[in-house]
N, C-alpha and C. Protein backbone atom coordinates (compact mmCIF):
# COMPACT_ATOMS: atom_id res chain seq x y z
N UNK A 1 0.83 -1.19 0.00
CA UNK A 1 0.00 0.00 0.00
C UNK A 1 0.87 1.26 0.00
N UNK A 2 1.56 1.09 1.10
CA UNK A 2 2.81 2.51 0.70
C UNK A 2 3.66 2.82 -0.28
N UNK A 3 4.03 1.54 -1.01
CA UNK A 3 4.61 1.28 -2.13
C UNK A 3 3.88 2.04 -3.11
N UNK A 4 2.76 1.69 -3.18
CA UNK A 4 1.46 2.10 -4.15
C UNK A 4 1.44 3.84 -4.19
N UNK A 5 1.01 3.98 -2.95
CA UNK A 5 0.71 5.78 -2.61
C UNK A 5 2.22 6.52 -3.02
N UNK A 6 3.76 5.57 -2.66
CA UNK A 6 4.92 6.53 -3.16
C UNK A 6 5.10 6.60 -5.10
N UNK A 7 4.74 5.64 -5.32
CA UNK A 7 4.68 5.64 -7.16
C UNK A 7 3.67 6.16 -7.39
N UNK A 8 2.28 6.86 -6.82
CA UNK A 8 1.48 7.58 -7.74
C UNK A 8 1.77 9.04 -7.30
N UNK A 9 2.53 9.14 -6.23
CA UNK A 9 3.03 10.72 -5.74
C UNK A 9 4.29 10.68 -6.61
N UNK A 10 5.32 10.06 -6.83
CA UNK A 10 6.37 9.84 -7.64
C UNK A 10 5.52 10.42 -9.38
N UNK A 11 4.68 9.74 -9.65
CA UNK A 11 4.13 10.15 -11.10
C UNK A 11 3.64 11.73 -11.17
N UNK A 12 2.71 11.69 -9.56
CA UNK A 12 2.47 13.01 -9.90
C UNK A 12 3.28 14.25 -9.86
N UNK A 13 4.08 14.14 -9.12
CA UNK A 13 5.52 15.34 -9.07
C UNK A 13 5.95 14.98 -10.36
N UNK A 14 6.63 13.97 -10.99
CA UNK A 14 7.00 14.02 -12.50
C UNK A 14 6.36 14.31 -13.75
N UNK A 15 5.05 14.58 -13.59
CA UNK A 15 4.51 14.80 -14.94
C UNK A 15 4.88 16.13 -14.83
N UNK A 16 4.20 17.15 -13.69
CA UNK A 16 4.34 18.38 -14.56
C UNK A 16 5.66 18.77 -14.73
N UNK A 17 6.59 17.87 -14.69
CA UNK A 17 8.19 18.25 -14.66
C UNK A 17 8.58 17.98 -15.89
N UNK A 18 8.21 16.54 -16.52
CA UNK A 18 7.94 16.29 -18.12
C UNK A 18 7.40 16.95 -19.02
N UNK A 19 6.40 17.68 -18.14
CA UNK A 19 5.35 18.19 -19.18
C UNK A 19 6.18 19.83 -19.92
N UNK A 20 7.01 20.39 -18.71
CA UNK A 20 7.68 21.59 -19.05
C UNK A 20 9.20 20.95 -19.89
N UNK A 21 10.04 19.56 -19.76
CA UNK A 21 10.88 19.25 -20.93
C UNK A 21 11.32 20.02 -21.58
N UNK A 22 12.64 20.26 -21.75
CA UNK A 22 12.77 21.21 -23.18
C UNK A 22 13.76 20.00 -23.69
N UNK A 23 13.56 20.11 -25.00
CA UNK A 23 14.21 19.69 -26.15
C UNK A 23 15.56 20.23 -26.57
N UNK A 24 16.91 19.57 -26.68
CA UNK A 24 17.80 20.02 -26.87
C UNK A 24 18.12 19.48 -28.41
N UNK A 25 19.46 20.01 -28.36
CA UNK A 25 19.89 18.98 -29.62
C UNK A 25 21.41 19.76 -30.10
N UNK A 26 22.62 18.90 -30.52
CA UNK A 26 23.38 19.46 -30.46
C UNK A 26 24.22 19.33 -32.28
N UNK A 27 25.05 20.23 -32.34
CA UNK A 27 25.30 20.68 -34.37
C UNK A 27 26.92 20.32 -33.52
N UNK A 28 27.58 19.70 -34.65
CA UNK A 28 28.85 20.01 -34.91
C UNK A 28 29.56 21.36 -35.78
N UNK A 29 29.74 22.05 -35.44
CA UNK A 29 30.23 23.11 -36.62
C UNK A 29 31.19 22.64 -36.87
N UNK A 30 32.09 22.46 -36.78
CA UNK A 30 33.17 21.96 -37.69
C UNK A 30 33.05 21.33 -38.74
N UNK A 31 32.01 19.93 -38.50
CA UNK A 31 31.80 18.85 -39.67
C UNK A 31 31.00 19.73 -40.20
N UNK A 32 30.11 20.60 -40.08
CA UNK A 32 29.36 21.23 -41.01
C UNK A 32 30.17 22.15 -41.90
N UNK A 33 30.52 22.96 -41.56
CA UNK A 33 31.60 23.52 -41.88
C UNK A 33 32.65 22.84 -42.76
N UNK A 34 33.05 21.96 -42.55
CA UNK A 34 34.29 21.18 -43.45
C UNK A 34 33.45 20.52 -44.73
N UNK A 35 32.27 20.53 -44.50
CA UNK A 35 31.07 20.08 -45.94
C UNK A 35 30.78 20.96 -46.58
N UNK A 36 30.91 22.62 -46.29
CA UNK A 36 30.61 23.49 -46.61
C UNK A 36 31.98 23.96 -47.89
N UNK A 37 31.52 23.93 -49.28
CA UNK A 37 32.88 24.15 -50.28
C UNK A 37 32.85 25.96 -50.04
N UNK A 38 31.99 26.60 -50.01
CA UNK A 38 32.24 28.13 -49.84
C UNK A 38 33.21 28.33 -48.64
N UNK A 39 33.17 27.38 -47.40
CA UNK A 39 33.98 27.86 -46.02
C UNK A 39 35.70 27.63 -46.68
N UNK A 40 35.52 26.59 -47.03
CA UNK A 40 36.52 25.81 -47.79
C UNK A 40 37.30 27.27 -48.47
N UNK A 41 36.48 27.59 -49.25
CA UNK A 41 37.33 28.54 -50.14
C UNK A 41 37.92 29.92 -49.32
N UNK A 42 36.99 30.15 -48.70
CA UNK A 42 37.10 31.10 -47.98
C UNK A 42 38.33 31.02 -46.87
N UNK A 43 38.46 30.16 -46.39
CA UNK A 43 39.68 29.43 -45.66
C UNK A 43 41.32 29.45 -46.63
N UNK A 44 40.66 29.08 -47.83
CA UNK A 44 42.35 29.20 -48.56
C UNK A 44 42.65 30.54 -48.61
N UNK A 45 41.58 31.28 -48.78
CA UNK A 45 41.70 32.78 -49.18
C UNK A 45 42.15 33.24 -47.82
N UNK A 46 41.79 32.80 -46.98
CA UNK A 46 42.45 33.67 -45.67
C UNK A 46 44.09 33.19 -45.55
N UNK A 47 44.10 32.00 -45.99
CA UNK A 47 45.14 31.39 -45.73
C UNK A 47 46.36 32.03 -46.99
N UNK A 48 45.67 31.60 -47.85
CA UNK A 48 47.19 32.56 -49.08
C UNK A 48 47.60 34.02 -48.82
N UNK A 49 46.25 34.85 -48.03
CA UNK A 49 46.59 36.22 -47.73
C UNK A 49 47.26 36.58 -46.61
N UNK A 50 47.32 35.82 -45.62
CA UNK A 50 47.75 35.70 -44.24
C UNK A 50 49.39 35.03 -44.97
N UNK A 51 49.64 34.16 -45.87
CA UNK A 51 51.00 33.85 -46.56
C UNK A 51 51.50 35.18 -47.22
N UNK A 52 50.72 36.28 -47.53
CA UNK A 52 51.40 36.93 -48.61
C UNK A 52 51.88 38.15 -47.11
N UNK A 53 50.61 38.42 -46.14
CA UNK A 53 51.25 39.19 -45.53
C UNK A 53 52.48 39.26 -44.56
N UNK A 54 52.57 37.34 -44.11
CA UNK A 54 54.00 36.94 -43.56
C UNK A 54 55.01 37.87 -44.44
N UNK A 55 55.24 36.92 -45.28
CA UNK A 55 56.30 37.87 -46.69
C UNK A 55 56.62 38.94 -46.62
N UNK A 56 55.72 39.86 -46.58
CA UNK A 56 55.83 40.91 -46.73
C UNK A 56 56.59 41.88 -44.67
N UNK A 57 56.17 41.60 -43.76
CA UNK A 57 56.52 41.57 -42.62
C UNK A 57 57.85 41.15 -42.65
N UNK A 58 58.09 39.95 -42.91
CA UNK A 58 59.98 38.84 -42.79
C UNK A 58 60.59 40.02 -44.10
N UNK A 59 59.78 40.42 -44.88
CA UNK A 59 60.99 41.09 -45.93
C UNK A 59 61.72 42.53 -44.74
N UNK A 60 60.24 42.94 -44.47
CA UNK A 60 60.81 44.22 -43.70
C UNK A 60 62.07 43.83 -42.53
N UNK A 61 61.18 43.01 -41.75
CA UNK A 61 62.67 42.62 -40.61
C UNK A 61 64.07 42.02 -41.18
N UNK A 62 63.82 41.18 -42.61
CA UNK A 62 65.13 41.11 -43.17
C UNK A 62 66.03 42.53 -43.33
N UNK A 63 65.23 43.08 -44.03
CA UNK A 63 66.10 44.45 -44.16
C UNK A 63 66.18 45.00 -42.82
N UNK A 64 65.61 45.64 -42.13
CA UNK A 64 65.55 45.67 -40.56
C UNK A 64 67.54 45.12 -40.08
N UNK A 65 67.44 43.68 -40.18
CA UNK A 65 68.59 43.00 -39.56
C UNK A 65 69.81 43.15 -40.87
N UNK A 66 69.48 42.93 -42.10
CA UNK A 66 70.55 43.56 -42.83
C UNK A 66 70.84 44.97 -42.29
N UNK A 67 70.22 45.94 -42.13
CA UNK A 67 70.70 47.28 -41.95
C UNK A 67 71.46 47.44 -40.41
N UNK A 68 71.23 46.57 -39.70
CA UNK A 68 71.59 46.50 -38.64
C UNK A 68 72.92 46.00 -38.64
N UNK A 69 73.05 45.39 -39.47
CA UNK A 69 74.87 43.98 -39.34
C UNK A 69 75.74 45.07 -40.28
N UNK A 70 75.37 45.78 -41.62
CA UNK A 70 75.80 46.88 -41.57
C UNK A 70 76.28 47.91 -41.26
N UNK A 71 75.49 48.11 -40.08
CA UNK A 71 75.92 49.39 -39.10
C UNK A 71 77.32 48.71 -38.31
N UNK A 72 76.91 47.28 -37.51
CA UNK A 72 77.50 46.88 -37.53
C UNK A 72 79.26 47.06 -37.32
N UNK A 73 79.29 46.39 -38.84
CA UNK A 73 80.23 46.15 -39.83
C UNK A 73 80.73 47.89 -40.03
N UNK A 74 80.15 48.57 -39.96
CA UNK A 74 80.59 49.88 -40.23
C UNK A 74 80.83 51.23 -39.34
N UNK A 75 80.31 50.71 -37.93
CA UNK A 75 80.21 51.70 -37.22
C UNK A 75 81.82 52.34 -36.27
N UNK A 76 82.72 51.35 -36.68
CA UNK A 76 84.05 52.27 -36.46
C UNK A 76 84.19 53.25 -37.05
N UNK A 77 84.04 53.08 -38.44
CA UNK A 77 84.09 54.60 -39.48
C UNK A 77 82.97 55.34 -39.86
N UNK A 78 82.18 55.08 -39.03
CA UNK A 78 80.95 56.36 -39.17
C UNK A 78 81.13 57.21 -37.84
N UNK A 79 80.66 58.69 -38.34
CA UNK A 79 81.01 59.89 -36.98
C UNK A 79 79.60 59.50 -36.36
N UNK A 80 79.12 60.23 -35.27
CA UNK A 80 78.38 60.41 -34.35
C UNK A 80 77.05 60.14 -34.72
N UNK A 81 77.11 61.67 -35.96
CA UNK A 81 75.94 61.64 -37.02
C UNK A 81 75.59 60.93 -37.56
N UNK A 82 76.30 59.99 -38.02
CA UNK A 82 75.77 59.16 -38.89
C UNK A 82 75.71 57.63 -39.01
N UNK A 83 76.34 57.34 -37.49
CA UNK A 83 75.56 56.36 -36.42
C UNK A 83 74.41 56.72 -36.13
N UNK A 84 73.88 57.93 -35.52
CA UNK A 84 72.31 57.89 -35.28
C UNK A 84 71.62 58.10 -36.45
N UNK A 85 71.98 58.63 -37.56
CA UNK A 85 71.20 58.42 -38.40
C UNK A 85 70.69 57.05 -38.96
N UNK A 86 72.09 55.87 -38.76
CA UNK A 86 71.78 54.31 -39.03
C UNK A 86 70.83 53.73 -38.03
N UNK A 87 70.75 54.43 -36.76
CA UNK A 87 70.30 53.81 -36.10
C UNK A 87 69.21 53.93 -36.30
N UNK A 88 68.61 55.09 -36.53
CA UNK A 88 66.98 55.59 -36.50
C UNK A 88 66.71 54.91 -37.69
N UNK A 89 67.31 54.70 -38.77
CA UNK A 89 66.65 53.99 -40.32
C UNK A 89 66.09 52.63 -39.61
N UNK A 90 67.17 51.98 -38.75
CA UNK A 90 67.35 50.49 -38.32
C UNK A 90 65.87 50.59 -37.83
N UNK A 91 65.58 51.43 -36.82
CA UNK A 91 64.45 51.70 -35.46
C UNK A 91 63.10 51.51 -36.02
N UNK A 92 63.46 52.39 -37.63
CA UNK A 92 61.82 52.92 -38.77
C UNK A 92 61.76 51.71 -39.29
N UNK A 93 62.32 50.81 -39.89
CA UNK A 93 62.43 49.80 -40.52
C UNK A 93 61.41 48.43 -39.04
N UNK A 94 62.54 48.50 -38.45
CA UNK A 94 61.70 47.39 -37.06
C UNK A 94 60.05 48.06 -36.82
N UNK A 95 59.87 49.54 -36.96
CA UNK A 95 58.79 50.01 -36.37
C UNK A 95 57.84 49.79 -37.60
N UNK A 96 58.36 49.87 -38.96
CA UNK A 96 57.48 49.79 -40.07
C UNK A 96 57.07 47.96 -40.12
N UNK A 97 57.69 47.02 -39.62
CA UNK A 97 57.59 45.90 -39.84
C UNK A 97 56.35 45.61 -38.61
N UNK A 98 56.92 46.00 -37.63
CA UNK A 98 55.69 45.89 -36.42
C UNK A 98 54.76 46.57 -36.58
N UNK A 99 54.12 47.72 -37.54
CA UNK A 99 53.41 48.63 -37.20
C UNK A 99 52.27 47.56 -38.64
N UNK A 100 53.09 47.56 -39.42
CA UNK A 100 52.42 46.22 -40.62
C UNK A 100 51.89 45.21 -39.52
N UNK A 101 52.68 44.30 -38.81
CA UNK A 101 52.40 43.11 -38.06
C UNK A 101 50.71 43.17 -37.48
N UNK A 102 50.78 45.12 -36.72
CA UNK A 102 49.27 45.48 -35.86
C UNK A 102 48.60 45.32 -37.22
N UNK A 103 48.54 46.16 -38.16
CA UNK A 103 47.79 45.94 -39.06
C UNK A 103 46.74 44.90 -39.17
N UNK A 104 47.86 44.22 -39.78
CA UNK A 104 47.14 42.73 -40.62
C UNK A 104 46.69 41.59 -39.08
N UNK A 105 47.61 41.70 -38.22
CA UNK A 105 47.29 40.94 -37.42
C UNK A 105 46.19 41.03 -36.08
N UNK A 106 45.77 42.64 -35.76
CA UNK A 106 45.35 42.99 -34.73
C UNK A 106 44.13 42.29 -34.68
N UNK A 107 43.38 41.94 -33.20
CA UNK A 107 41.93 41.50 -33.27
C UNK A 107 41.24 42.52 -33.82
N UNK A 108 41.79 43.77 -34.10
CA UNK A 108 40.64 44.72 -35.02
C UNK A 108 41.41 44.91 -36.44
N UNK A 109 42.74 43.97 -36.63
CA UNK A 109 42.77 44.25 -37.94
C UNK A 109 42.38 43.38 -39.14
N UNK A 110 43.37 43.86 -40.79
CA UNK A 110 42.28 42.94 -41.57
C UNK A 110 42.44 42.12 -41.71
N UNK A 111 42.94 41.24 -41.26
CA UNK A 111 43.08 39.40 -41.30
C UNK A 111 41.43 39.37 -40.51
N UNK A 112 41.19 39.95 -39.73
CA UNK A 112 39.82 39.34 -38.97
C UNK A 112 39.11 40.78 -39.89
N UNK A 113 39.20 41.49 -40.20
CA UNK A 113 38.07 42.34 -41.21
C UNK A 113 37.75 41.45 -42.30
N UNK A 114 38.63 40.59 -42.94
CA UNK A 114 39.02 39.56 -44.07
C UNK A 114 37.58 38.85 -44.05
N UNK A 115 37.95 37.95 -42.58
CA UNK A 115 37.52 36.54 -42.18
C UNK A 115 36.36 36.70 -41.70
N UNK A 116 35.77 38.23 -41.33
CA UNK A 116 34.44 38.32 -40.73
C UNK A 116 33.46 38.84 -42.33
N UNK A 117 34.20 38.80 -43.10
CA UNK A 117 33.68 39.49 -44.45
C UNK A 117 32.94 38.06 -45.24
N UNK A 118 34.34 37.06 -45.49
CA UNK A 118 34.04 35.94 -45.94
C UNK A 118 33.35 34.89 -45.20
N UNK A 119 33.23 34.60 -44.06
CA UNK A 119 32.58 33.84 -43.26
C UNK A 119 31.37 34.36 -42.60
N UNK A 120 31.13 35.61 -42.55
CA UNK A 120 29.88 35.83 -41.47
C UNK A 120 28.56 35.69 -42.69
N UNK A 121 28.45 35.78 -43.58
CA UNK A 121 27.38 35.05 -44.58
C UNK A 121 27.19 33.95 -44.75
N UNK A 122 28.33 32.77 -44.67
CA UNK A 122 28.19 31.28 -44.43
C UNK A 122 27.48 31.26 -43.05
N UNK A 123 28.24 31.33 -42.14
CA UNK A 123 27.67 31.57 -40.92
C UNK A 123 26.03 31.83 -40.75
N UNK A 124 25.96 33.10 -40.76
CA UNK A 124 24.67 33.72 -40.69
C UNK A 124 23.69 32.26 -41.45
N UNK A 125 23.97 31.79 -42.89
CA UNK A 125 22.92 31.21 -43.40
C UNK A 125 22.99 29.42 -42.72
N UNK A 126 23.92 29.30 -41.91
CA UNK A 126 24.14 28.01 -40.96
C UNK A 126 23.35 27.75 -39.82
N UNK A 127 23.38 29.50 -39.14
CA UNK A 127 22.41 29.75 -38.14
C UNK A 127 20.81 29.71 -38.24
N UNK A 128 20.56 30.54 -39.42
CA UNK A 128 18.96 30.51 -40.02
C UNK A 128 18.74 29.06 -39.88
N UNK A 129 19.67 27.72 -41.00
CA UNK A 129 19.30 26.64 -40.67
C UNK A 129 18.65 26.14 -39.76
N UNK A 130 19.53 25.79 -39.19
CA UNK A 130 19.75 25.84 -37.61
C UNK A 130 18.39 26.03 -36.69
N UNK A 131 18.05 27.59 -37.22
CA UNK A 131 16.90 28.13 -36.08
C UNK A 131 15.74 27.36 -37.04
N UNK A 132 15.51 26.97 -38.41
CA UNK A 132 13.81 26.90 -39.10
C UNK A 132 14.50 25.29 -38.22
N UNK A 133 15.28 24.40 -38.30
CA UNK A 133 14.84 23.31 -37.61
C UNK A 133 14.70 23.23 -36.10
N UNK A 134 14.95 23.72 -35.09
CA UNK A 134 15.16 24.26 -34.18
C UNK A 134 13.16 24.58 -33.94
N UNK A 135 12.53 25.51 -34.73
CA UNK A 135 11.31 26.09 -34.78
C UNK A 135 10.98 24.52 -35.18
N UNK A 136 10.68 23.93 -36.11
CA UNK A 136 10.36 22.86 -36.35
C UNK A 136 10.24 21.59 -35.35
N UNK A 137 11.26 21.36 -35.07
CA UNK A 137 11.58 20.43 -34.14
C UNK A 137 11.00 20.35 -32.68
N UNK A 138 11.11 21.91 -32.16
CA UNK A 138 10.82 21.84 -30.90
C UNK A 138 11.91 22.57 -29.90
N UNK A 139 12.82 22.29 -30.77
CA UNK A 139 14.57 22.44 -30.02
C UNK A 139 14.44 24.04 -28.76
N UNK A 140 15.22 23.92 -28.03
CA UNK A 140 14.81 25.01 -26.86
C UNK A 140 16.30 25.68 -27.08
N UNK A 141 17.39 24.58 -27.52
CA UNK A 141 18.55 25.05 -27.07
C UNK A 141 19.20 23.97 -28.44
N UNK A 142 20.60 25.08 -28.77
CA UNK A 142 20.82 23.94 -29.56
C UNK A 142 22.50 24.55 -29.30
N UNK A 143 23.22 23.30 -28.96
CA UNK A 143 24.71 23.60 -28.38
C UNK A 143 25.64 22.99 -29.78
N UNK A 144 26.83 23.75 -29.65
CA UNK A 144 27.85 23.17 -30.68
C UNK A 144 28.65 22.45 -29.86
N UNK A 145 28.55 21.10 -30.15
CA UNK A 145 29.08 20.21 -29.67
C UNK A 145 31.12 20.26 -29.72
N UNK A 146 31.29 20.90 -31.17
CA UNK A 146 32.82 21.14 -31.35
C UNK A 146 33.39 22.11 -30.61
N UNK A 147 32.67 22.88 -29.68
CA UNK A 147 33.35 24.01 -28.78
C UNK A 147 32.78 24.13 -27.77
N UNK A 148 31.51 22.96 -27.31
CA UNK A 148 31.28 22.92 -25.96
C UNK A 148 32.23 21.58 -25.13
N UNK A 149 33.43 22.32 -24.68
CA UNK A 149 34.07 21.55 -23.84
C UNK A 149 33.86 21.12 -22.77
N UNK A 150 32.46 21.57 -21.87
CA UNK A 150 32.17 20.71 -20.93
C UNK A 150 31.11 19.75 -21.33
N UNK A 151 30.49 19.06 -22.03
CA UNK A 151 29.99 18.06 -23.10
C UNK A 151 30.94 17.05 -22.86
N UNK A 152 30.33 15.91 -22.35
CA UNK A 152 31.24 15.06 -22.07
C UNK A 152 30.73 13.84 -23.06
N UNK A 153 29.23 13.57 -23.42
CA UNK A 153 28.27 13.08 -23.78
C UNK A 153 27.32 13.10 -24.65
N UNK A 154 26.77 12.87 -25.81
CA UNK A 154 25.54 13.58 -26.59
C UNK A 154 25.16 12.71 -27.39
N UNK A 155 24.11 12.03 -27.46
CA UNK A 155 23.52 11.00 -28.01
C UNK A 155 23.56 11.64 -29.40
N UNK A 156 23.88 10.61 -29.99
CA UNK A 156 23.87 10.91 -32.05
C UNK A 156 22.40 11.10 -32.68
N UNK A 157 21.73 10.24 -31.63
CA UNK A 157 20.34 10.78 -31.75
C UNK A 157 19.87 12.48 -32.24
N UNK A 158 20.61 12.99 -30.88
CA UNK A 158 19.93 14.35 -30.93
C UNK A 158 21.11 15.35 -32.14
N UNK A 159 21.82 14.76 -32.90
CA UNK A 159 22.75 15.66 -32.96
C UNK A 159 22.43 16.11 -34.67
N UNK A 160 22.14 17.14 -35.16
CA UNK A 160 21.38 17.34 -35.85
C UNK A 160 22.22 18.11 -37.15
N UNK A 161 23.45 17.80 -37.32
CA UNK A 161 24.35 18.12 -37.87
C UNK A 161 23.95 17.89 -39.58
N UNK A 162 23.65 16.54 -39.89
CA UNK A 162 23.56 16.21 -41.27
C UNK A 162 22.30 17.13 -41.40
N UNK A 163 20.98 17.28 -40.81
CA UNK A 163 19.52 17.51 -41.03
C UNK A 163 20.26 19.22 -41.50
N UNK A 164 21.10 20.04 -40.94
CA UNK A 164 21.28 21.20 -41.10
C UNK A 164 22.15 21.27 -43.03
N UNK A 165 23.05 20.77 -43.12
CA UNK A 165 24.14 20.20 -43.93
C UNK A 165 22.92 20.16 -44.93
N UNK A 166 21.55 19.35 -45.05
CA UNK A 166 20.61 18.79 -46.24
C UNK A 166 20.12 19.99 -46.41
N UNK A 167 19.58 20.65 -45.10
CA UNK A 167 18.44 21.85 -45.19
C UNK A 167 19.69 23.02 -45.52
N UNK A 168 21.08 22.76 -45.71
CA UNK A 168 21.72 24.14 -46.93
C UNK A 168 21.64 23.96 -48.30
N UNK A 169 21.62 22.18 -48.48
CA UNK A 169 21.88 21.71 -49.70
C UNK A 169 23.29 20.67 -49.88
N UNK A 170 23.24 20.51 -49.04
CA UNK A 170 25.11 19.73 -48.65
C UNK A 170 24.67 18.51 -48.63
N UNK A 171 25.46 18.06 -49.20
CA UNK A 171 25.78 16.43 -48.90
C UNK A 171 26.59 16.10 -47.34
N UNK A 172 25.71 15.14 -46.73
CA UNK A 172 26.12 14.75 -45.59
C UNK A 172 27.40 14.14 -45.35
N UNK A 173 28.01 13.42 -46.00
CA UNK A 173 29.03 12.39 -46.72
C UNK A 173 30.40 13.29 -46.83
């Protein structure tokens, strides 16, 4: 009998606890992403430009350290003047190479002006996905499994990666 009365109090505290449920479900971005041929491209393009602007940086500090082994090499027979004048070329040269480096490299420069240009339209139309199945589904919450590091667990069930990948037009594969 007590047995009885604790499983129908047990049911009744759990329904309305079921009844509020939310629905999760979790996306890989990465694998989506790596199916995606526009991210793809967009990735080399960051990547050959981020190569051209190395180059261009190592040329400056080459000259930078040539002008420097120069001075060097020469600074017994230069007067006063014209030691500091080597020196300050040496100084503009290091400062022109670092002042390039902020450039291209800063979190506000254009390597990320680049990458927020070419990617935030993939993006953006990953997310829309995302949300019409999400609206569809039920979904309350939908976590990226590739950058939620406390995720220890996630049934393949819920993981809704390919359904997003079809609903861009991607092959799952």
């Amino acid at each position: 009998m007590i047995k009885r009365i604790l499983t129908v109090l047990a049911v009744a505290i759990m329904l309305p606890i079921a009844a509020n449920a939310q629905k999760f479900a979790f996306v890989d971005m990465e694998y989506i992403l790596n199916r995606i041929p526009a991210y793809e491209r967009a990735a080399e393009q960051l990547d050959q430009l981020s190569k051209r602007w190395d180059a261009e940086i190592e040329a400056l500090q080459l000259e930078a350290q040539n002008l420097y082994k120069s001075y060097q090499n020469e600074s017994l027979f230069l007067s006063e003047d014209q030691k500091t004048k080597r020196e300050e070329e040496i100084l503009a040269k290091e400062k022109q190479a670092s002042e390039l480096k902020r450039q291209y490299y800063a979190p506000d420069g254009e390597l990320q002006k680049k990458e927020e240009s070419l990617m935030a339209p993939i993006q953006d139309e990953i997310y829309e996905a995302i949300k019409q199945i999400s609206d569809k589904d039920g979904y309350q919450a939908v976590i990226d499994r590739s950058s939620a590091n406390s995720v220890i667990f996630a049934s393949p069930k819920i993981d809704i990666s390919r359904q997003v990948l079809e609903k861009l037009g991607y092959s799952a594969e």
